[in-house]
Structures are given as C-alpha cells and as structure tokens.
Protein backbone atom coordinates (compact mmCIF):
# COMPACT_ATOMS: atom_id res chain seq x y z
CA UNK A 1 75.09 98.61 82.29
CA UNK A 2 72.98 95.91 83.61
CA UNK A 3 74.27 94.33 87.01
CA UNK A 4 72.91 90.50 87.93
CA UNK A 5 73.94 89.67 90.96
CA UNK A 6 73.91 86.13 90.62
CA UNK A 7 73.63 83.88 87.77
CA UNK A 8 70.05 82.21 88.81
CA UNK A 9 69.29 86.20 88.14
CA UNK A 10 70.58 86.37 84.79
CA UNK A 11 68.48 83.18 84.22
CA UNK A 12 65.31 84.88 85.41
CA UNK A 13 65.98 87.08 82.05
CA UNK A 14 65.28 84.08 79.41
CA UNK A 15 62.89 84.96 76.35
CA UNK A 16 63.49 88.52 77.13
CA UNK A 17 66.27 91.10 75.68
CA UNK A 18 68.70 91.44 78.07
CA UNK A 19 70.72 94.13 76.48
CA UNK A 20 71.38 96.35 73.60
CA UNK A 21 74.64 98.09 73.47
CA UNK A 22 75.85 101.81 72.42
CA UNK A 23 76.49 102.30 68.62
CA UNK A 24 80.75 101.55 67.81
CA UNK A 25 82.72 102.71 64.67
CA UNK A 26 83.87 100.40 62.51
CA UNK A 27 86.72 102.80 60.84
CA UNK A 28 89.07 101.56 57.63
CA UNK A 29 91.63 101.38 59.78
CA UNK A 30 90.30 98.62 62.43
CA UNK A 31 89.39 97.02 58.58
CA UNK A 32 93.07 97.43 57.99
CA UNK A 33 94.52 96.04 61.50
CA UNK A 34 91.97 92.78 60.73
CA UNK A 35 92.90 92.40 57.41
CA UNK A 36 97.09 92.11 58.19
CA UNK A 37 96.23 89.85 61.55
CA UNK A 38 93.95 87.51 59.67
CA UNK A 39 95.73 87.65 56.22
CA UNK A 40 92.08 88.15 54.48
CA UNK A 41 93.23 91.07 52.08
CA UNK A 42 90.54 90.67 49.65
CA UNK A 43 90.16 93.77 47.26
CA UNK A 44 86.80 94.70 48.74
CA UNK A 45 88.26 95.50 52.24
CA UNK A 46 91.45 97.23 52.11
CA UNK A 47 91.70 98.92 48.34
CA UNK A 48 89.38 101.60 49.01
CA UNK A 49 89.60 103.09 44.92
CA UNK A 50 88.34 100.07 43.82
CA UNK A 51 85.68 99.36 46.08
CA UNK A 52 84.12 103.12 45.45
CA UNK A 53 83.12 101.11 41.50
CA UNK A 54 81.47 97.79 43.83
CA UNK A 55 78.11 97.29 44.67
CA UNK A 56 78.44 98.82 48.17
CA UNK A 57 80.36 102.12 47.00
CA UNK A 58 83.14 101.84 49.66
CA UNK A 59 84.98 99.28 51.43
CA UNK A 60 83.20 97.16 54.13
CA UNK A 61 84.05 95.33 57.36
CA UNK A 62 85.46 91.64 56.94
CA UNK A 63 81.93 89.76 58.14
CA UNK A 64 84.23 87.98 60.81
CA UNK A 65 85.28 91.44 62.26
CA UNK A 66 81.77 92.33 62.51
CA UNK A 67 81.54 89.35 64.67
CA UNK A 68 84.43 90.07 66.43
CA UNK A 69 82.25 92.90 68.38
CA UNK A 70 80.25 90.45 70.17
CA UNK A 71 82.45 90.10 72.95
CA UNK A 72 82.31 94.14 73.52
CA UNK A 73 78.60 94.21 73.20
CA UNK A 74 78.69 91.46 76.35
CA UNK A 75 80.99 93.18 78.09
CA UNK A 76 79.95 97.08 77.64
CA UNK A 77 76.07 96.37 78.67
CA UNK A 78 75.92 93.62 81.38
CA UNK A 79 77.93 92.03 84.52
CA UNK A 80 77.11 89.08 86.39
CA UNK A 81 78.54 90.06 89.92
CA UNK A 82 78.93 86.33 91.57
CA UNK A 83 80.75 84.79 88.57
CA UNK A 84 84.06 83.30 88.74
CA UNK A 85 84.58 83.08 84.90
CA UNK A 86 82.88 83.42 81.61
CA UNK A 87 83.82 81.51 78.35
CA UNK A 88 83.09 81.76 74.57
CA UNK A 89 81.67 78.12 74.11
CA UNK A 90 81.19 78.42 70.52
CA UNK A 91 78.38 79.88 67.96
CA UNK A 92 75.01 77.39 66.40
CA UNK A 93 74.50 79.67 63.63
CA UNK A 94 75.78 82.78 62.10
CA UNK A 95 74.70 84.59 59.32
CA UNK A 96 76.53 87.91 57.98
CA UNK A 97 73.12 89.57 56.17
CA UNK A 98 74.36 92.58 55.49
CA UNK A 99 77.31 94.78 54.97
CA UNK A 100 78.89 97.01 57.28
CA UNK A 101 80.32 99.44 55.06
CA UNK A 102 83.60 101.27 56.74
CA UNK A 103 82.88 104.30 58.55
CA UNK A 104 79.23 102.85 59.54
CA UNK A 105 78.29 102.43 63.41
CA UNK A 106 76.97 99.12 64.78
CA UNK A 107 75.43 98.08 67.84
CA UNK A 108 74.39 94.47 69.21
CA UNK A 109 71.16 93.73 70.50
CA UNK A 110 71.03 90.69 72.70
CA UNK A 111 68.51 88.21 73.84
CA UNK A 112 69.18 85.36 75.82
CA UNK A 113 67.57 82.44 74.26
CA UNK A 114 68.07 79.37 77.03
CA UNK A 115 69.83 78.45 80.20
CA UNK A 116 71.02 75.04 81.15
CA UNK A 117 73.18 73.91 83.89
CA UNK A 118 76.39 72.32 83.08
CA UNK A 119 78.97 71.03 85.11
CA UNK A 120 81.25 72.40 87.23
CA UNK A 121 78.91 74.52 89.15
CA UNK A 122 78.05 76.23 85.89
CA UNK A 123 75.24 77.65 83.65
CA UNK A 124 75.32 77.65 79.51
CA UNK A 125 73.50 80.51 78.15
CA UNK A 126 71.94 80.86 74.48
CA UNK A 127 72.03 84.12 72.93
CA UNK A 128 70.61 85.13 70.21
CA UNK A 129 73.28 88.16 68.96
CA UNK A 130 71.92 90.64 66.20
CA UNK A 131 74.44 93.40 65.05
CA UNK A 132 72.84 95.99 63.71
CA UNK A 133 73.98 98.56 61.46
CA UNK A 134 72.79 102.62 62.11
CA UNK A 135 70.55 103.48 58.93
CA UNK A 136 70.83 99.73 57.41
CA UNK A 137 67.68 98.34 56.39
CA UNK A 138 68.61 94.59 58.28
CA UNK A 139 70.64 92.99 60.59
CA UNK A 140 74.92 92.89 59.42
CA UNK A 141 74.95 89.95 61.64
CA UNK A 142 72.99 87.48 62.99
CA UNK A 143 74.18 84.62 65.77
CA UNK A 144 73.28 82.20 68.18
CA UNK A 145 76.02 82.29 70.88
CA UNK A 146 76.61 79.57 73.26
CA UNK A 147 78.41 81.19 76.67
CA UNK A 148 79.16 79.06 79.78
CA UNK A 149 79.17 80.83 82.82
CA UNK A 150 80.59 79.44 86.39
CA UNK A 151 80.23 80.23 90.06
C-alpha cells in the first residue's frame, strides 16, 4: 500500500506508475451476481454449456464488471492521508481489449496521467487504468479515469 500524505504528494507522482495491485478472481458466480443486478444475461456470460462451443471456450466477465474493479485496484494499493473525500468524476476513454474469461485473475496497473486543481480546495487526477489479465496476451481493459480529490 502506498501512503501520500498529502495530495501535492500524490501530484509529485505524475508520468510515473503509481500503483499496480494484487491479482483478484473473477469467479462465475460474481459473473452471475452482475448479470441479475444489471439485467445483461447474454448467453455468453451466464450459460456456461454453451459458451464451452464459443470462441473463448468458457464464459467471460461482462466488460463492465471488469471495469467495475477499478475502484478496488484504487483502494487496495494507495491512500492519500490528508484527503477529505474522493469521487469517481467520470472515464475519457475505455476500451474492453480482451476477455476475461471466468475463473481468470486480473490485476490493475495504474499511472497517473495529469493533475489539475479544481475548485473547492481540490485536485482532478488522470489515470490511465490498464486491467490486466494473468497469462493474457493484452490488456482486458483499458481506461482513462478522471478522479477529483479534496482537502
């Protein structure tokens, strides 16, 4: 775990990777849970017969689920100590490049990209987020992250 003690330290860290988390399971059955609480039951993810016969041999991770890791990634491999709240401000890009077939392990590897103050005493912070996936050839995921941090 990385420990900043102030934002203007965090700051310090642009152009450099800042973190890279431990590897995380993505089982069938968190591919299950997302499936029923986002109502995306599409064949590939949840019938697990069928999607032996597909292209990727087995069922894979909904691309947004992958992307719902992010936020674990942040929080599992860094803390800014003088911070009175962080905020998802929104994503640039995202790209899902590869599958994340279920029972694979993933990990996020992040860089922060750019700083700029903002108000209310605050900083917005550019990541660039890559998820990658243990043995894949590329990247599952691929984002640019926009965080706003404040004092």
């Amino acid at each position: 775990m990385k420990h900043f003690h102030t934002l203007d330290d965090l700051a310090a860290e642009v152009g450099r990777e800042v973190a890279l988390s431990d590897w995380v399971a993505v089982t069938q059955a968190q591919i299950q849970l997302f499936a029923d609480a986002t109502g995306d039951h599409q064949w590939i993810h949840i019938d697990e017969a069928r999607a032996r016969s597909s292209p990727f041999g087995s069922t894979i991770a909904h691309g947004f689920l992958t992307l719902s890791l992010v936020p674990r990634f942040f929080d599992t491999t860094m803390v800014v100590e003088d911070l009175r709240m962080g905020v998802n401000y929104g994503l640039n890009k995202v790209r899902f490049t590869a599958p994340v077939p279920a029972g694979s392990r993933v990990r996020g590897r992040l860089v922060l990209k750019a700083v700029e103050p903002i108000a209310g005493n605050g900083l917005q912070a550019t990541w660039d987020v890559t998820v990658e996936r243990e043995d894949g050839g590329k990247p599952a995921c691929v984002a640019e992250m926009l965080v706003r941090y404040y004092r």
